[in-house]
C-alpha atoms as a PDB file:
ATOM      1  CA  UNK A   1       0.000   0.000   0.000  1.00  0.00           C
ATOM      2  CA  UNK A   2       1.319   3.837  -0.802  1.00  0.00           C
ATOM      3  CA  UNK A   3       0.756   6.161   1.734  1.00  0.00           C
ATOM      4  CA  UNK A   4      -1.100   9.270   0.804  1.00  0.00           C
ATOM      5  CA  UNK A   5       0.894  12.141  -1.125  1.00  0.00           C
ATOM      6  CA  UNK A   6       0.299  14.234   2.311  1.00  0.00           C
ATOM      7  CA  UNK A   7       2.489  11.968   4.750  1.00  0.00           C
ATOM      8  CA  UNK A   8       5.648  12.532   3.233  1.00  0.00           C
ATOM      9  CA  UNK A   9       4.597  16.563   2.475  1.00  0.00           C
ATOM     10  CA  UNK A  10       7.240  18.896   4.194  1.00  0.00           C
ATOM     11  CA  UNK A  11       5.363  19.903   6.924  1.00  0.00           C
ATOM     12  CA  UNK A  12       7.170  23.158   6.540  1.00  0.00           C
ATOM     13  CA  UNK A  13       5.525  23.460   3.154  1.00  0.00           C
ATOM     14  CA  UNK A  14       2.286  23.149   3.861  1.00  0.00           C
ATOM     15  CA  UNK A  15       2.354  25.857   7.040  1.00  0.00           C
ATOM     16  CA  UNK A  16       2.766  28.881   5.369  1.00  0.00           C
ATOM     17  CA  UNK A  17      -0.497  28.096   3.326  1.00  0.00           C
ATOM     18  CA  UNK A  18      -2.249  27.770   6.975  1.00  0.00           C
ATOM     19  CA  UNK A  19      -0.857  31.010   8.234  1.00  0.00           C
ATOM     20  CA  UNK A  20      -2.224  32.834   4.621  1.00  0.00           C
ATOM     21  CA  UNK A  21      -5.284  31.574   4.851  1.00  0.00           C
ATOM     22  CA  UNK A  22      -5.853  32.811   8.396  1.00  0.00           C
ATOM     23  CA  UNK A  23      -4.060  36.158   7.378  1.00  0.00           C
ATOM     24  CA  UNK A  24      -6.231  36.497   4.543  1.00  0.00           C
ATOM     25  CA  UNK A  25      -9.237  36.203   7.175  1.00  0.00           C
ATOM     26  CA  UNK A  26      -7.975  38.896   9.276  1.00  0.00           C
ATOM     27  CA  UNK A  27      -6.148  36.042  12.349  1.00  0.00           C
ATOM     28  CA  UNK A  28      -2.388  35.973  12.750  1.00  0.00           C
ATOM     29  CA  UNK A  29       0.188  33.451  12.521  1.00  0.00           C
ATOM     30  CA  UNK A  30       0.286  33.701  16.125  1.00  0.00           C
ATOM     31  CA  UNK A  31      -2.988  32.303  16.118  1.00  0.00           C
ATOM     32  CA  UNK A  32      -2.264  29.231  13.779  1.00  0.00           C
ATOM     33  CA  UNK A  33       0.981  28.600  16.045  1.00  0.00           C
ATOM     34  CA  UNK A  34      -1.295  28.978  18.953  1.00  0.00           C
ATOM     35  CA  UNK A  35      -3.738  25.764  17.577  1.00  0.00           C
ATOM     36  CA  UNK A  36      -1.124  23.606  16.504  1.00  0.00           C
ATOM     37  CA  UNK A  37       0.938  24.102  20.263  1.00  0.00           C
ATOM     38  CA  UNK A  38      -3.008  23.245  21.504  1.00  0.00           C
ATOM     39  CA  UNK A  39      -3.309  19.991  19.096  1.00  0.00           C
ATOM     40  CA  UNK A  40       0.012  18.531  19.431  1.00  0.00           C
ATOM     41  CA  UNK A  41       1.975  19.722  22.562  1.00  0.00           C
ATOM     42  CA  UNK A  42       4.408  21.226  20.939  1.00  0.00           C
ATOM     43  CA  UNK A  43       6.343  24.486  22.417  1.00  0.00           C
ATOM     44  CA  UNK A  44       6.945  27.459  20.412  1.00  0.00           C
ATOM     45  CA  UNK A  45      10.400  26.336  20.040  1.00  0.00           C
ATOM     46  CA  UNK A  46      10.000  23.124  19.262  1.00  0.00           C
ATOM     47  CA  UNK A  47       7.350  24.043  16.181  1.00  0.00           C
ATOM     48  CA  UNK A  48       9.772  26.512  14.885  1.00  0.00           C
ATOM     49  CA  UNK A  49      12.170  23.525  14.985  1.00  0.00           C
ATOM     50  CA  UNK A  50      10.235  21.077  12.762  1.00  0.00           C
ATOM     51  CA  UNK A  51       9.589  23.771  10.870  1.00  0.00           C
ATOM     52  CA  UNK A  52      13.308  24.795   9.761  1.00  0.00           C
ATOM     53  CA  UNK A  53      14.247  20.872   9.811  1.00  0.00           C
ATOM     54  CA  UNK A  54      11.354  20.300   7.179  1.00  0.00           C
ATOM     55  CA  UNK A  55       9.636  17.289   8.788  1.00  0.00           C
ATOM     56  CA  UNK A  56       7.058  15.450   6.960  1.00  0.00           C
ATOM     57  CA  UNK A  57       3.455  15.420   8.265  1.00  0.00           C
ATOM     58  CA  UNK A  58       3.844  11.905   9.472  1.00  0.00           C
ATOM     59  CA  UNK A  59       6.958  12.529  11.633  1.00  0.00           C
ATOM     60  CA  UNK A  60       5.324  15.653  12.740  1.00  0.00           C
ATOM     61  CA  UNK A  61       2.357  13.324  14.641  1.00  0.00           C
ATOM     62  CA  UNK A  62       4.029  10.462  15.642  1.00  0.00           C
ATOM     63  CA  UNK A  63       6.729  13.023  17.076  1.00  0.00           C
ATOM     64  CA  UNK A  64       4.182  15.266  18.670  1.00  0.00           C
ATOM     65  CA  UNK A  65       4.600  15.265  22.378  1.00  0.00           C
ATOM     66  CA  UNK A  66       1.680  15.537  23.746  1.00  0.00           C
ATOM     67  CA  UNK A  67      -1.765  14.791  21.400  1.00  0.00           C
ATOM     68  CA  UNK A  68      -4.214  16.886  23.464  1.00  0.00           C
ATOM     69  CA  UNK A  69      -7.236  14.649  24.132  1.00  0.00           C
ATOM     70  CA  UNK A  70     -10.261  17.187  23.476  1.00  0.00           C
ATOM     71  CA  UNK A  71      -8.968  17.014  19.682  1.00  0.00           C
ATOM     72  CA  UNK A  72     -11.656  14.222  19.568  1.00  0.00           C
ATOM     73  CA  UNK A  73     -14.215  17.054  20.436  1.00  0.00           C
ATOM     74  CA  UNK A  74     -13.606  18.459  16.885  1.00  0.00           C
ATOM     75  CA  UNK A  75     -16.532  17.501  14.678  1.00  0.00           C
ATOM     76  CA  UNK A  76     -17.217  18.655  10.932  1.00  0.00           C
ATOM     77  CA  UNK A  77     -17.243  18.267   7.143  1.00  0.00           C
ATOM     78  CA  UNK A  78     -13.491  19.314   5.702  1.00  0.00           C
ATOM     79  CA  UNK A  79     -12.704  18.191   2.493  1.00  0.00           C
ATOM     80  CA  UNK A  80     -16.699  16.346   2.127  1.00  0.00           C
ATOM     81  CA  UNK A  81     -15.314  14.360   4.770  1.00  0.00           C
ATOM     82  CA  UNK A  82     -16.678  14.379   8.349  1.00  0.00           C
ATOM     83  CA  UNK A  83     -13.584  14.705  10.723  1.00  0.00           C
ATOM     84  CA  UNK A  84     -14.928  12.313  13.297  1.00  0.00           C
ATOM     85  CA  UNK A  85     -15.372   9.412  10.685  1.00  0.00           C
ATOM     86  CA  UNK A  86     -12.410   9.313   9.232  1.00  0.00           C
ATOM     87  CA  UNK A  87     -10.904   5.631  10.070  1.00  0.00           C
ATOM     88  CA  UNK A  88      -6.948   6.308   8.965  1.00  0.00           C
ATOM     89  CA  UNK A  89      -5.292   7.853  12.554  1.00  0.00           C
ATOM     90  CA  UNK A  90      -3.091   9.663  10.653  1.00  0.00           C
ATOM     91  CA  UNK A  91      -4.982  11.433   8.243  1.00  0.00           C
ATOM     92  CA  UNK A  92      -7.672  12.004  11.086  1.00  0.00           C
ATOM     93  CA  UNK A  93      -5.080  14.020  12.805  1.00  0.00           C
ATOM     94  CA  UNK A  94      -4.476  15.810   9.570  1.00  0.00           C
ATOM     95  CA  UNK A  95      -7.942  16.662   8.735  1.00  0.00           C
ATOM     96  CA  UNK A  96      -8.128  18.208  12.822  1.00  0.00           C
ATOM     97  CA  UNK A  97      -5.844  20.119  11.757  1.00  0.00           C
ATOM     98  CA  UNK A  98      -7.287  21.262   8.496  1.00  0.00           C
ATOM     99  CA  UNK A  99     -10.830  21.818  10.315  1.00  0.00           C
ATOM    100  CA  UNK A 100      -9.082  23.906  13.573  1.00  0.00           C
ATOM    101  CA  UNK A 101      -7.489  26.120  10.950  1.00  0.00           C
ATOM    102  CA  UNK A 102     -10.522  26.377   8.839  1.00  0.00           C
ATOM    103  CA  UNK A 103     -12.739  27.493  11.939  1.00  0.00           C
ATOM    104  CA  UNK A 104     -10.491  30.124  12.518  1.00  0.00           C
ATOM    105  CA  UNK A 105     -10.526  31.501   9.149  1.00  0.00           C
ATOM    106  CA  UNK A 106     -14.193  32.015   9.833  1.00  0.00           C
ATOM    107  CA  UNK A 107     -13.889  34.096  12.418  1.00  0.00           C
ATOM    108  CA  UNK A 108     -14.642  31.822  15.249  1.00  0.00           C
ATOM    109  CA  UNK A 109     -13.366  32.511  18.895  1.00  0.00           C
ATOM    110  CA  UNK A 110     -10.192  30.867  20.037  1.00  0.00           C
ATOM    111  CA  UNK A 111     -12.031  29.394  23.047  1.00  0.00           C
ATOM    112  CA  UNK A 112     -13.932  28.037  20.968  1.00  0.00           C
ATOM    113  CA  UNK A 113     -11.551  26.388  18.462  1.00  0.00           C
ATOM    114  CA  UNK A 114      -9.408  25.101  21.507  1.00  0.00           C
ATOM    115  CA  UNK A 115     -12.861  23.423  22.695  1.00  0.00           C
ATOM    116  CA  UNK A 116     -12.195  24.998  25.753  1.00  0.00           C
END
């Protein structure tokens, strides 16, 4: 079986498309830093790390120190997909992703995309 084009993505080039679209929306790349250190457990530090060692999404997960448990609170279509349906771990975790950033791009409260 091939894994999907996505896992072995630089995870470095993907991010600056998730900090534009927030920009675009009026949010800040502080805010897209601040979900992903929320999702995954990573520190400031250590994102800016994967990001200038150009990590691949997979590596980025299953490196992640600490996958915060409310993630499974994230429910919604992304992609015609629902989030909370999607069998594959991996591209689950992806897809959270996808859906935190989208909800931010729509204006919605950080509370409320850290399902706080």
């Amino acid at each position: 079986m091939t894994k999907h084009k996505i896992y072995t993505m630089s995870f470095a080039s993907v991010y600056p498309h998730y900090v534009n679209k927030a920009e675009k929306k009026g949010r800040t790349k502080e805010e897209v830093d601040e979900i992903l250190r929320w999702l995954t457990g990573y520190s400031q530090d250590e994102l800016e790390e994967v990001l200038e060692k150009q990590i691949d999404f997979e590596t980025f997960f299953a490196q992640a120190p600490q996958m915060n448990p409310s993630r499974s609170l994230i429910k919604g279509v992304i992609c015609g997909v629902r989030v909370e349906e999607i069998e594959e771990p991996l591209m689950q975790e992806i897809r959270y992703l996808d859906k935190l950033i989208d909800e931010l791009a729509k204006g919605k409260a950080m509370e409320k995309i850290l399902r706080k």
